[in-house]
C-alpha atoms as a PDB file:
ATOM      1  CA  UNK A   1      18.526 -37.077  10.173  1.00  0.00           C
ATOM      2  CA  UNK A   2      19.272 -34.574   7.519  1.00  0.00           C
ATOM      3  CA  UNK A   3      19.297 -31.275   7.375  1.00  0.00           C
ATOM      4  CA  UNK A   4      16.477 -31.488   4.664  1.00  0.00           C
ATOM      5  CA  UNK A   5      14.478 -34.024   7.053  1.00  0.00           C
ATOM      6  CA  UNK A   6      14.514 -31.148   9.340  1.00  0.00           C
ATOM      7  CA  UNK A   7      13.316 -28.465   7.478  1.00  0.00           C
ATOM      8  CA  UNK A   8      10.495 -30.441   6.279  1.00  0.00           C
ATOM      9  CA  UNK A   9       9.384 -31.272   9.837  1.00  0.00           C
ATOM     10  CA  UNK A  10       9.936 -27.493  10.453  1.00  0.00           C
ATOM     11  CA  UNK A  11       7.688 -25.858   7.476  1.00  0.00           C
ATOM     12  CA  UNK A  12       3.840 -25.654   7.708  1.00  0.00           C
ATOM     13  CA  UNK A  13       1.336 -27.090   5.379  1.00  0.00           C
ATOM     14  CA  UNK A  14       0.202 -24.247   2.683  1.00  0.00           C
ATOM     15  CA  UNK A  15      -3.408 -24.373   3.141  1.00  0.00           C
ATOM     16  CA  UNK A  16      -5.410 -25.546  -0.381  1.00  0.00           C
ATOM     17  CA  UNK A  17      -7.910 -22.646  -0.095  1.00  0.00           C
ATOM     18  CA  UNK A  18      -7.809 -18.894   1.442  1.00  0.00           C
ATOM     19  CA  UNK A  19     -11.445 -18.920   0.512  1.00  0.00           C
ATOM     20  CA  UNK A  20     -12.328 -18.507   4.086  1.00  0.00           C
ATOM     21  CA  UNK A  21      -9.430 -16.809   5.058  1.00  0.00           C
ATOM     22  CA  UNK A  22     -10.022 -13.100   7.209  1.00  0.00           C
ATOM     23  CA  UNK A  23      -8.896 -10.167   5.077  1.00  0.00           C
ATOM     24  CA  UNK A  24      -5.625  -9.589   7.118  1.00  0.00           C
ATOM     25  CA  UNK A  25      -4.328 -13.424   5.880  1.00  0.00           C
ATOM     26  CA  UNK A  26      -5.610 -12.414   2.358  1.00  0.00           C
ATOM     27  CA  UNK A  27      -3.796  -9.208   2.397  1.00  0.00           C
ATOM     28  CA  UNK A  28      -0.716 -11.017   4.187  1.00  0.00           C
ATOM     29  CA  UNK A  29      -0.682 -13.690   1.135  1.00  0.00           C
ATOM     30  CA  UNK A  30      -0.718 -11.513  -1.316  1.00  0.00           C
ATOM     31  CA  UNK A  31       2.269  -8.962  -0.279  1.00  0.00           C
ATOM     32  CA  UNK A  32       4.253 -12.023   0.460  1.00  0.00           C
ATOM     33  CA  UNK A  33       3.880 -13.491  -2.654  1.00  0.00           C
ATOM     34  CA  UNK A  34       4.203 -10.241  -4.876  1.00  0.00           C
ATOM     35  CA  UNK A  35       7.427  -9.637  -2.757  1.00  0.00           C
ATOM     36  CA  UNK A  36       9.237 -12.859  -3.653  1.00  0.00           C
ATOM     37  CA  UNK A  37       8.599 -12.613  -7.121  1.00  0.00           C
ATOM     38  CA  UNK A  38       9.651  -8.687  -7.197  1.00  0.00           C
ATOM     39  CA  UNK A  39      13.086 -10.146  -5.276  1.00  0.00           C
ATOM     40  CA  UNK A  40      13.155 -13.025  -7.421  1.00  0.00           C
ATOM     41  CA  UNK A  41      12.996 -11.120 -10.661  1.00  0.00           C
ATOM     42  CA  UNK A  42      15.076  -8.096  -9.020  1.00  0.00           C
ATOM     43  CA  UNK A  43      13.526  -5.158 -10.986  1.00  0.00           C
ATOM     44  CA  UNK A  44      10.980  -2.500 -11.038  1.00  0.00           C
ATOM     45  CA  UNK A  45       9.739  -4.179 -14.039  1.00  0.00           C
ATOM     46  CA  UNK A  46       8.493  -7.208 -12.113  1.00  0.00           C
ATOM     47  CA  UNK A  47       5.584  -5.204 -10.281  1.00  0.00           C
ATOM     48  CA  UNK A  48       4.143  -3.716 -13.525  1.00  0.00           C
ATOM     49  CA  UNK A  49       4.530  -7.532 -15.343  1.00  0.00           C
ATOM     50  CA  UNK A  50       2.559  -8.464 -11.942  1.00  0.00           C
ATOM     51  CA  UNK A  51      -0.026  -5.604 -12.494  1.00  0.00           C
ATOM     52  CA  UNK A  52      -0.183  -6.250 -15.787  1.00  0.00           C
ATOM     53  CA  UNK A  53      -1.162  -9.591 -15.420  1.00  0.00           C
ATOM     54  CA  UNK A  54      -3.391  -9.545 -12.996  1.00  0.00           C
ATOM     55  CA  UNK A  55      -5.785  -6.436 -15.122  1.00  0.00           C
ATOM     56  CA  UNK A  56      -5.368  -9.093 -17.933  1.00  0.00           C
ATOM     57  CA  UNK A  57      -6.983 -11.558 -15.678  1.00  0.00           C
ATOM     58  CA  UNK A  58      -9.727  -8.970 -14.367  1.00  0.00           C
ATOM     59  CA  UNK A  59     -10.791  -8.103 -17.481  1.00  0.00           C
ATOM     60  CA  UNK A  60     -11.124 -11.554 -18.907  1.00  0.00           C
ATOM     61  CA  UNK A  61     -13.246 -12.418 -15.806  1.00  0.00           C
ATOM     62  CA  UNK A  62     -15.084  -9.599 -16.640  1.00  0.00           C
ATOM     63  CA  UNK A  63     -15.709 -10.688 -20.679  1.00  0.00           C
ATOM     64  CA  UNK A  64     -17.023 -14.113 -19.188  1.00  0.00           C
ATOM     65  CA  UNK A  65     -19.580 -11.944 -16.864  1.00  0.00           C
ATOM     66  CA  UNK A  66     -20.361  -9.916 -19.289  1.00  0.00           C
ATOM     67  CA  UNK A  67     -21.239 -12.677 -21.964  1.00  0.00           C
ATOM     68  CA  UNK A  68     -22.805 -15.291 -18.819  1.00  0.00           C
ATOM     69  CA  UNK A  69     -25.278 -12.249 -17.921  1.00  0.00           C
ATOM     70  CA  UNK A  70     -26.560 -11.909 -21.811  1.00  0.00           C
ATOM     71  CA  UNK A  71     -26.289 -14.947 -23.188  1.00  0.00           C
ATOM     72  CA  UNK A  72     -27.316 -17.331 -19.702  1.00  0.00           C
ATOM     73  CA  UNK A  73     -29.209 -14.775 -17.617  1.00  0.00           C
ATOM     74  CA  UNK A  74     -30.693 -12.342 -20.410  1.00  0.00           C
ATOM     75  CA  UNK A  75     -29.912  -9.436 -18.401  1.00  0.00           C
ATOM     76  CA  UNK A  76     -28.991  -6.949 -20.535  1.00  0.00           C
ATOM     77  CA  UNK A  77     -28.400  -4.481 -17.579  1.00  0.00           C
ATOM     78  CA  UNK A  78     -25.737  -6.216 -15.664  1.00  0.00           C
ATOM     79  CA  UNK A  79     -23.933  -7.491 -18.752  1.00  0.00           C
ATOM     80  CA  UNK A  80     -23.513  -3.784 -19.272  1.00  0.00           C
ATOM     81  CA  UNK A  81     -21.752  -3.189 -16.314  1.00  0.00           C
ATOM     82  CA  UNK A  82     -19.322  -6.168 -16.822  1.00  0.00           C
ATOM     83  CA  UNK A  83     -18.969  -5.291 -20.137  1.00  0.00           C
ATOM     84  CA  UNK A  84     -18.046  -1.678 -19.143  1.00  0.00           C
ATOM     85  CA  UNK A  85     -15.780  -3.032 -16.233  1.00  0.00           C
ATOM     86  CA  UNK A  86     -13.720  -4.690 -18.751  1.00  0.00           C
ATOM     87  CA  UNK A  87     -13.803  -1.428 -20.892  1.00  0.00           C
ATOM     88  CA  UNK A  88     -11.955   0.099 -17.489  1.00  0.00           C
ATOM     89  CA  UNK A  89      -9.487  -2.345 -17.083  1.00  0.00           C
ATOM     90  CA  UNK A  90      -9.167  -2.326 -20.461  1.00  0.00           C
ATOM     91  CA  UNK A  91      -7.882   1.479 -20.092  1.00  0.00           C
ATOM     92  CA  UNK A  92      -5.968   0.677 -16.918  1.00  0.00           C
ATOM     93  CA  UNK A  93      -3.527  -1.868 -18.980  1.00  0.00           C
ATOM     94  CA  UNK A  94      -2.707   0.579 -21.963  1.00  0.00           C
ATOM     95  CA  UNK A  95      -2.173   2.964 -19.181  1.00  0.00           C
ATOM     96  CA  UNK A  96      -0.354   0.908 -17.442  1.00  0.00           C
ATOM     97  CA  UNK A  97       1.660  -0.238 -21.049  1.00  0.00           C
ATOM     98  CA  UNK A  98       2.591   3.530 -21.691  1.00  0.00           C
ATOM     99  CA  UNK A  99       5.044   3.919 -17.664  1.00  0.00           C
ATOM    100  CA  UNK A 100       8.326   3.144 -18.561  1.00  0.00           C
ATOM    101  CA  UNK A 101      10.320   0.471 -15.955  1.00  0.00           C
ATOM    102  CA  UNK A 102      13.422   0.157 -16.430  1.00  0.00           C
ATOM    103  CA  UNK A 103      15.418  -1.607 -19.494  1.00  0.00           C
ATOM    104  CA  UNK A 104      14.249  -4.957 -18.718  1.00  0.00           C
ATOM    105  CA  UNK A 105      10.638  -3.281 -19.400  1.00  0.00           C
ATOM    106  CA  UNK A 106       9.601  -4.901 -22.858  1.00  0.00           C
ATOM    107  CA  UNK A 107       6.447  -3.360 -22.711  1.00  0.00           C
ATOM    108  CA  UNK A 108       7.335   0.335 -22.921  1.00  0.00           C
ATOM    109  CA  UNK A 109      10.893   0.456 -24.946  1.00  0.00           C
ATOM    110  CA  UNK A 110      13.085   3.179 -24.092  1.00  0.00           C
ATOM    111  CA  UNK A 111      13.407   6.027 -26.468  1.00  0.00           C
ATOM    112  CA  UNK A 112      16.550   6.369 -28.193  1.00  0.00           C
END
């Protein structure tokens, strides 16, 4: 057997879902992975690409709310609120834009 036979004996299946998953093993999943990518990528830089990222997923979630509540549900009230929570995270990522990294940080160049 090789060593590679082993390992894959050795390794546990990834499960397909955390939908049902307690918040510890959410919390758990998501440190892990945000950890190997930091280490992978080796810089500051790599959390705020992460966090940058993931507010640009938020607030397109949020534009799809926003538009499903007034266009689907003709609810002009809770369109407002996603509409306003996009507005936030909106803010949050040219916030987020303007904190300098590191040189790797293509976001925010350094000032000469």
């Amino acid at each position: 057997m090789s060593m590679l036979d082993a390992k894959v004996e050795d390794t546990t299946a990834m499960p397909h879902s955390l939908k049902e998953a307690s918040k510890e093993e959410l919390v758990d999943f998501v440190i892990d992975g945000v950890q190997a990518m930091g280490e992978v990528i080796g810089t500051t830089f790599a959390y705020k690409l992460i966090a940058d990222y993931c507010l640009f997923r938020l607030q397109q979630i949020h534009e799809v709310g926003y538009r499903h509540q007034l266009d689907e549900c003709d609810d002009q009230d809770r369109a407002l609120a996603w509409a306003r929570d996009a507005g936030h995270l909106q803010a949050m990522m040219a916030t987020l834009k303007e904190i300098q990294c590191g040189p790797q940080d293509f976001q925010c160049p350094l000032e000469d």
